[in-house]
PDB file of N, CA and C in Angstrom:
ATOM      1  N   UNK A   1       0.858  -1.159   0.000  1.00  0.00           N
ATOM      2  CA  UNK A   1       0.000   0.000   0.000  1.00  0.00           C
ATOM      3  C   UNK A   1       0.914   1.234   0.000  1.00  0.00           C
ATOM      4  N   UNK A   2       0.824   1.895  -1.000  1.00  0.00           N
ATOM      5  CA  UNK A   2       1.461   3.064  -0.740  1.00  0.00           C
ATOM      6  C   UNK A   2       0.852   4.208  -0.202  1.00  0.00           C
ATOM      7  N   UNK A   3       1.544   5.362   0.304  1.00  0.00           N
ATOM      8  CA  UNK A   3       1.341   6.199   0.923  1.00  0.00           C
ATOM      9  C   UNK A   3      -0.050   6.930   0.713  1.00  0.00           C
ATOM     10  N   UNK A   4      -0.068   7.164  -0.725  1.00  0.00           N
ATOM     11  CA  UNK A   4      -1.795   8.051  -1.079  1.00  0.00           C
ATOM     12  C   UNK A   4      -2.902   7.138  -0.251  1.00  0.00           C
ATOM     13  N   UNK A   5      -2.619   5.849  -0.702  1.00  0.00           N
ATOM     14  CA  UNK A   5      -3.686   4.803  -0.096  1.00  0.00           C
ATOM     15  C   UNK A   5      -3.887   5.034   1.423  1.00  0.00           C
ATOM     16  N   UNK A   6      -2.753   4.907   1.874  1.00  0.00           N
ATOM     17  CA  UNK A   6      -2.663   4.674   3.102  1.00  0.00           C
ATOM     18  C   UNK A   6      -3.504   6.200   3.448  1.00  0.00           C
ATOM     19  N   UNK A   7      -3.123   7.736   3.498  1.00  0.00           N
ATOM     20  CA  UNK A   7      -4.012   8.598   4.024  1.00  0.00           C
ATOM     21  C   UNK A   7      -5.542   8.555   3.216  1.00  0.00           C
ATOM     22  N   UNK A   8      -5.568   7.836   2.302  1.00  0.00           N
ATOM     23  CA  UNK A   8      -7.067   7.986   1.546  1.00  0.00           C
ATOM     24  C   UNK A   8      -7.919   6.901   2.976  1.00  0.00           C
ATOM     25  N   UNK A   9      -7.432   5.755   2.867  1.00  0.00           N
ATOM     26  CA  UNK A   9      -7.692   4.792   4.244  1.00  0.00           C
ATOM     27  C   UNK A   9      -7.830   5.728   5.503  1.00  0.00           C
ATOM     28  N   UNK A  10      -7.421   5.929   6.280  1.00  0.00           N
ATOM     29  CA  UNK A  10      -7.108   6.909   7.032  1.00  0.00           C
ATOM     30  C   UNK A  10      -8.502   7.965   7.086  1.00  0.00           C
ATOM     31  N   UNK A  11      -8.320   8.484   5.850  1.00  0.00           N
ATOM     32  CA  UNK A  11      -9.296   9.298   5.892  1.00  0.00           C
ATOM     33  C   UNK A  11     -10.768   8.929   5.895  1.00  0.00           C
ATOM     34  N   UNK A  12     -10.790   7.923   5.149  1.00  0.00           N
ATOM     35  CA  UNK A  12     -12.429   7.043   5.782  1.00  0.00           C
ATOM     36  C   UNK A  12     -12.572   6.861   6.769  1.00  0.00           C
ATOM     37  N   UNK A  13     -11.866   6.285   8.059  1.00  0.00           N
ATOM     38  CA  UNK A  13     -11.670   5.588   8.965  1.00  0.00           C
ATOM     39  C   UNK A  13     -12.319   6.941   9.963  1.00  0.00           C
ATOM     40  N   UNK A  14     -11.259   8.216   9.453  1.00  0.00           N
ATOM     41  CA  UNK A  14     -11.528   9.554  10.406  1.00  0.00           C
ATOM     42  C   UNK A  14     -13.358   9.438  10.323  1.00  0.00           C
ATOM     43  N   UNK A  15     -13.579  10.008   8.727  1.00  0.00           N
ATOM     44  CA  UNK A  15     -15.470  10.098   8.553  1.00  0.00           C
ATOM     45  C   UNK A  15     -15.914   9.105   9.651  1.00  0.00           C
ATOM     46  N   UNK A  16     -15.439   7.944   8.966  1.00  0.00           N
ATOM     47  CA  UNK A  16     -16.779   6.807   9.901  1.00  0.00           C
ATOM     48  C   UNK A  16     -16.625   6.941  11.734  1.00  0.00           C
ATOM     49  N   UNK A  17     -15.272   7.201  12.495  1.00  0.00           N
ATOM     50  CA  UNK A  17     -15.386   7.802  13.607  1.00  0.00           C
ATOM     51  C   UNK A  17     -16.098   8.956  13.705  1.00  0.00           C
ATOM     52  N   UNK A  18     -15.688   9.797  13.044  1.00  0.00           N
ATOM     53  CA  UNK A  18     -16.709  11.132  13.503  1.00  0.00           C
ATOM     54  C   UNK A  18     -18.262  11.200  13.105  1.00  0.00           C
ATOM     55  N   UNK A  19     -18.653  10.501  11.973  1.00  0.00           N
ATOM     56  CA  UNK A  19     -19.764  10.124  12.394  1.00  0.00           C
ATOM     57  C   UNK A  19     -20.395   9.407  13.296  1.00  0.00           C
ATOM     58  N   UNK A  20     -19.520   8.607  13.563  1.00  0.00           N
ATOM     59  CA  UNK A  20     -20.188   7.472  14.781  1.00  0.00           C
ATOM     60  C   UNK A  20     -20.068   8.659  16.391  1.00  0.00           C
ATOM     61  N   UNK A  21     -19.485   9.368  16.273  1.00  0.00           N
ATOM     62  CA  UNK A  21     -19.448  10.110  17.675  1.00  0.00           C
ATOM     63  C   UNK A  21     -20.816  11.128  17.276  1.00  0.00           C
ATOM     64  N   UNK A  22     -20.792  11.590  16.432  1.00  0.00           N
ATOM     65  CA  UNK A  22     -22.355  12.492  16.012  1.00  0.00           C
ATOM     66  C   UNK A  22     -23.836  11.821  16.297  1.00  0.00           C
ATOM     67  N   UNK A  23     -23.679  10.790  15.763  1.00  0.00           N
ATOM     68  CA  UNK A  23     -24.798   9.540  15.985  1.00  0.00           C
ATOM     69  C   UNK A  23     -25.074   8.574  17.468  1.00  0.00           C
ATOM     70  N   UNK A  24     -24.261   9.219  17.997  1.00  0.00           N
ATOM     71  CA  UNK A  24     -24.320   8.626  19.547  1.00  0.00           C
ATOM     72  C   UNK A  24     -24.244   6.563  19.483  1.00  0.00           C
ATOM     73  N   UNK A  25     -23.540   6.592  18.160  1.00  0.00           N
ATOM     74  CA  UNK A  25     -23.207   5.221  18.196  1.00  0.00           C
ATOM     75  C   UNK A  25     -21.703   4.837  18.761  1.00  0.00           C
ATOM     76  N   UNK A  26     -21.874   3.342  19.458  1.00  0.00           N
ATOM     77  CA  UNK A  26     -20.491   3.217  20.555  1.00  0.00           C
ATOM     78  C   UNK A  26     -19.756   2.939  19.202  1.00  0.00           C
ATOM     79  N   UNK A  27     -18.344   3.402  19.940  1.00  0.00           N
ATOM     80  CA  UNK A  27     -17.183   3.051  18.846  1.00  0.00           C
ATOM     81  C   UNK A  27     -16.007   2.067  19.374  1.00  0.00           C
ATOM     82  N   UNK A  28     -16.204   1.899  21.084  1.00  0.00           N
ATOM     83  CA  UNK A  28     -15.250   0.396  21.473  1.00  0.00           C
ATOM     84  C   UNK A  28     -16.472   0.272  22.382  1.00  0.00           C
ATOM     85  N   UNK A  29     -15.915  -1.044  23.016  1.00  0.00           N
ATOM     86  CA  UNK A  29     -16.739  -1.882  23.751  1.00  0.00           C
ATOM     87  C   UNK A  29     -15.664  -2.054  25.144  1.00  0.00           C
ATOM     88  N   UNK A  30     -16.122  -1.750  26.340  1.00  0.00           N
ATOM     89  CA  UNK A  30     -15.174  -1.840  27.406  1.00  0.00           C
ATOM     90  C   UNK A  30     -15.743  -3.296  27.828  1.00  0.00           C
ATOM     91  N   UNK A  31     -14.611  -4.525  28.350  1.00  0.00           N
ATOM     92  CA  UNK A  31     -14.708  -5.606  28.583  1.00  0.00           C
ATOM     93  C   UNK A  31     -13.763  -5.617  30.094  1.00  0.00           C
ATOM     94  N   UNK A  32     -13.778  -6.641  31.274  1.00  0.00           N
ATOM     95  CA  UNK A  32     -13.103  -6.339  32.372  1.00  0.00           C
ATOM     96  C   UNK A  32     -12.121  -7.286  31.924  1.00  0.00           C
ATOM     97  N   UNK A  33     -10.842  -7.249  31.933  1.00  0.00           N
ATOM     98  CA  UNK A  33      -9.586  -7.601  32.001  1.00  0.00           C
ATOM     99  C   UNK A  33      -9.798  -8.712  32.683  1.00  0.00           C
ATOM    100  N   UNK A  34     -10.372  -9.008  33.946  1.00  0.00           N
ATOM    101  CA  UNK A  34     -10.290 -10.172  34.757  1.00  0.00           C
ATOM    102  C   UNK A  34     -10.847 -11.531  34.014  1.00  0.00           C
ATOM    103  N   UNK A  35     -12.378 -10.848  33.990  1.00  0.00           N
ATOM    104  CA  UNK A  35     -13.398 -11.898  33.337  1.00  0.00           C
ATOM    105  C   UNK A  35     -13.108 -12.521  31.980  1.00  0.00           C
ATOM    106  N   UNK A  36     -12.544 -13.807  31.819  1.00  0.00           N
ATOM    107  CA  UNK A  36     -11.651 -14.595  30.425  1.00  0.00           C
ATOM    108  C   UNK A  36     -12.740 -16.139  30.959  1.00  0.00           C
ATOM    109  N   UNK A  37     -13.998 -15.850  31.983  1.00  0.00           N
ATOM    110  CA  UNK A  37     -14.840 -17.050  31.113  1.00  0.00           C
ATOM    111  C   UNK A  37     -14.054 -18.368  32.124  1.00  0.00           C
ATOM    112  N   UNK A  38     -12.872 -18.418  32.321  1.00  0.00           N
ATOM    113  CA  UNK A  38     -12.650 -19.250  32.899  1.00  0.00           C
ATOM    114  C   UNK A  38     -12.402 -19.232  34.719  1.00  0.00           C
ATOM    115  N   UNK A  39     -12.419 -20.465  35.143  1.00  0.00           N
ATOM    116  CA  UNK A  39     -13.073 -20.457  36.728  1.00  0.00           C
ATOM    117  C   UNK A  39     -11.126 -20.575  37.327  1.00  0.00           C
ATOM    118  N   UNK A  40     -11.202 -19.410  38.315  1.00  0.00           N
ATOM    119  CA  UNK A  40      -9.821 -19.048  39.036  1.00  0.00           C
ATOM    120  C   UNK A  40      -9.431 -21.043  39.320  1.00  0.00           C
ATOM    121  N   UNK A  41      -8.438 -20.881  39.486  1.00  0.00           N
ATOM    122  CA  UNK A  41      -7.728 -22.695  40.029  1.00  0.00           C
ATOM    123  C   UNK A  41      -7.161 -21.956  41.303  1.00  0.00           C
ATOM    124  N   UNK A  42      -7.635 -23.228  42.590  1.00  0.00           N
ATOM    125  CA  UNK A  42      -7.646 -22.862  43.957  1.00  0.00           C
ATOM    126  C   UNK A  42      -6.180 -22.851  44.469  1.00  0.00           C
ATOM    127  N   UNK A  43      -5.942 -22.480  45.542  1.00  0.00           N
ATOM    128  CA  UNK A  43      -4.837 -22.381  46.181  1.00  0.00           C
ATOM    129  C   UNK A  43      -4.212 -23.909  46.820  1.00  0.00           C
ATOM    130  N   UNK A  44      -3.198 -23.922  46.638  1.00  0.00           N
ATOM    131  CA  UNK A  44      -2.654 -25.464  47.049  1.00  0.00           C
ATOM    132  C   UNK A  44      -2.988 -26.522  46.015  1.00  0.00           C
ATOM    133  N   UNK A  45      -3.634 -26.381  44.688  1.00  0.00           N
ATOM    134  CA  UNK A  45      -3.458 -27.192  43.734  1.00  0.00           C
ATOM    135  C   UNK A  45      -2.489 -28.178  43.440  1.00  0.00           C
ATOM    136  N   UNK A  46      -1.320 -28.173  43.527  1.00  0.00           N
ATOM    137  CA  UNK A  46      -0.246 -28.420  43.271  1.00  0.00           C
ATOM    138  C   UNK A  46       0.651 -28.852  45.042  1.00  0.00           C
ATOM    139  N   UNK A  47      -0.087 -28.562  46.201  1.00  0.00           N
ATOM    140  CA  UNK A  47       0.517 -28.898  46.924  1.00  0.00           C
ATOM    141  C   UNK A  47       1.294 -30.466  47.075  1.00  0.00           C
ATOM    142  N   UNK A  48       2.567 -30.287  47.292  1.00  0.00           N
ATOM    143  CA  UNK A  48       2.989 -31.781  47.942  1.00  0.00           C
ATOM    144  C   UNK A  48       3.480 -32.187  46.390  1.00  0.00           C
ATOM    145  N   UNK A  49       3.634 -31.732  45.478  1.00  0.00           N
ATOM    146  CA  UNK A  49       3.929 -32.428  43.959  1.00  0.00           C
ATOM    147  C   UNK A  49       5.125 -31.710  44.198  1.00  0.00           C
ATOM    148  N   UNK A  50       5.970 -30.625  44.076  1.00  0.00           N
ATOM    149  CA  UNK A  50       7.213 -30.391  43.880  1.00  0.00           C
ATOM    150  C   UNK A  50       7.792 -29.206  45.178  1.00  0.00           C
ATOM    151  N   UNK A  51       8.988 -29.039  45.466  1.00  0.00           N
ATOM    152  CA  UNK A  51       9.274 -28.669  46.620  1.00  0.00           C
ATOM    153  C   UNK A  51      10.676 -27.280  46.292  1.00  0.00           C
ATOM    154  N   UNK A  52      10.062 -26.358  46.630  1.00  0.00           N
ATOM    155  CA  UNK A  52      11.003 -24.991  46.485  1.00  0.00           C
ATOM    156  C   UNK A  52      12.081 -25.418  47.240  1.00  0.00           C
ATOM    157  N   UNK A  53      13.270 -25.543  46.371  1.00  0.00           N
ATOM    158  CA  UNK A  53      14.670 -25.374  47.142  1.00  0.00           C
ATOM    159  C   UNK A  53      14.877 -24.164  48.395  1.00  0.00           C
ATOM    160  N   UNK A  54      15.928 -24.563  49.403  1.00  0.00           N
ATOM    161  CA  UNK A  54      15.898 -23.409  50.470  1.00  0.00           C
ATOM    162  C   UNK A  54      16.484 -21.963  49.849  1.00  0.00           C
ATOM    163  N   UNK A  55      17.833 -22.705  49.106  1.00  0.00           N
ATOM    164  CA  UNK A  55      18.426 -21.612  48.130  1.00  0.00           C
ATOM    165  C   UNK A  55      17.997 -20.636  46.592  1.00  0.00           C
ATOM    166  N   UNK A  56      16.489 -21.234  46.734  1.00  0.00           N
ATOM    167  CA  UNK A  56      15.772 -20.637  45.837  1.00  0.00           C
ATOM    168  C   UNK A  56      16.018 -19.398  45.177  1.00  0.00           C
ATOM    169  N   UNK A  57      16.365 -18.209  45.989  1.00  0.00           N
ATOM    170  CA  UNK A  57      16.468 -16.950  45.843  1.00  0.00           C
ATOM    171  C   UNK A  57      18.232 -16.378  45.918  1.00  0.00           C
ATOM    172  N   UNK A  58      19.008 -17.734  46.067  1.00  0.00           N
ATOM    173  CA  UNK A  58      20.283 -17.465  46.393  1.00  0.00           C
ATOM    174  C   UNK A  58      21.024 -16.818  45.354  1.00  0.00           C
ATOM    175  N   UNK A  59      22.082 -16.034  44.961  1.00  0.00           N
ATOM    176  CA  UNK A  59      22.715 -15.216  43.782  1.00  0.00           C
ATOM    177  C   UNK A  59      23.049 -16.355  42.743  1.00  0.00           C
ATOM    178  N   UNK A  60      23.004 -15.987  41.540  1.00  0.00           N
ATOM    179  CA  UNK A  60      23.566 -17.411  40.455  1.00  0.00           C
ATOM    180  C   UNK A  60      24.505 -17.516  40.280  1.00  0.00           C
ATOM    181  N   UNK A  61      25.179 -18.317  40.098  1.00  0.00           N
ATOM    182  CA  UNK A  61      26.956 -18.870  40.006  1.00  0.00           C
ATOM    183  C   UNK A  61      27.502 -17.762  39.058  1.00  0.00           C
ATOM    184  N   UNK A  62      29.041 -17.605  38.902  1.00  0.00           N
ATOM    185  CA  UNK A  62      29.381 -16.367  37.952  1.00  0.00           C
ATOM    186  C   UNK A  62      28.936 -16.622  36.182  1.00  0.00           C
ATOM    187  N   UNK A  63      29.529 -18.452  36.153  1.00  0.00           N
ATOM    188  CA  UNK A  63      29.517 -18.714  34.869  1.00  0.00           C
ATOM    189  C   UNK A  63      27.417 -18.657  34.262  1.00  0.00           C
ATOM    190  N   UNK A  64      26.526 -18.753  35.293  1.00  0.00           N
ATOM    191  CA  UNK A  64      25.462 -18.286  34.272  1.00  0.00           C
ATOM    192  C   UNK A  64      25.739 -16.966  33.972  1.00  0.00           C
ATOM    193  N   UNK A  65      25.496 -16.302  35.192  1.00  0.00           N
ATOM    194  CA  UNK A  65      25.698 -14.789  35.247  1.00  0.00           C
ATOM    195  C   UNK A  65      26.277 -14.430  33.631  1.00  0.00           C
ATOM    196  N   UNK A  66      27.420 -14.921  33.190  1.00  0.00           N
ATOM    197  CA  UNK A  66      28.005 -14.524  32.211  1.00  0.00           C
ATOM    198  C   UNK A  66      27.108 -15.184  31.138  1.00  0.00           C
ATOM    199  N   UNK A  67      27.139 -16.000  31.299  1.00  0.00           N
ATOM    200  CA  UNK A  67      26.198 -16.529  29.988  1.00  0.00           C
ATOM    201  C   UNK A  67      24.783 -15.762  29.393  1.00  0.00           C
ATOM    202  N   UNK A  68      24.222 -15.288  30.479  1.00  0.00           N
ATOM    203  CA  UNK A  68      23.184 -14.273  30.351  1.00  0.00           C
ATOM    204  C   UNK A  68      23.620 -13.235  29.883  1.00  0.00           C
ATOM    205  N   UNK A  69      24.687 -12.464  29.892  1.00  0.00           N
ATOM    206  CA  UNK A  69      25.015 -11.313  29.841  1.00  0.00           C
ATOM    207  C   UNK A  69      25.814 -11.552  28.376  1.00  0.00           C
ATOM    208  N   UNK A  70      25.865 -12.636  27.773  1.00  0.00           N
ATOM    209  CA  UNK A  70      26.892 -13.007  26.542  1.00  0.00           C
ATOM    210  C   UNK A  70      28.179 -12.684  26.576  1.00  0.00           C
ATOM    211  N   UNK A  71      28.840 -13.466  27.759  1.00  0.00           N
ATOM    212  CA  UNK A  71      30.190 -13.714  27.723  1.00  0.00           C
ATOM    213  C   UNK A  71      30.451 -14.701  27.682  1.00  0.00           C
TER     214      UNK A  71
END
């Protein structure tokens, strides 16, 4: 698409918004972020199947460190 197209596009797009704001017709639809239809999964699901190391949060050895960083 070249450029003329592209503002000729554009420029329909403007009309049919500004008419739709004249006409008191909606132009998005607000939906809640949360609500996806599916039912929350409870707490402790997963209990007793796998076990957080103590050192979980401990600093990473140098050689990842570097590897992450691309050395």
């Amino acid at each position: 698409m070249n450029r003329l197209e592209e503002l000729e596009q554009n420029s329909k797009l403007k009309v049919e918004i500004e008419s739709s704001f004249r006409s008191d017709k909606s132009v998005v639809e607000t939906r809640s972020a949360m609500s996806n239809g599916k039912q929350l999964r409870p707490f402790g699901l997963c209990a007793g199947e796998f076990v957080v190391p103590d050192d979980f949060d401990a600093p990473l050895p140098e050689e990842i460190l570097s590897a992450f960083e691309g050395e």
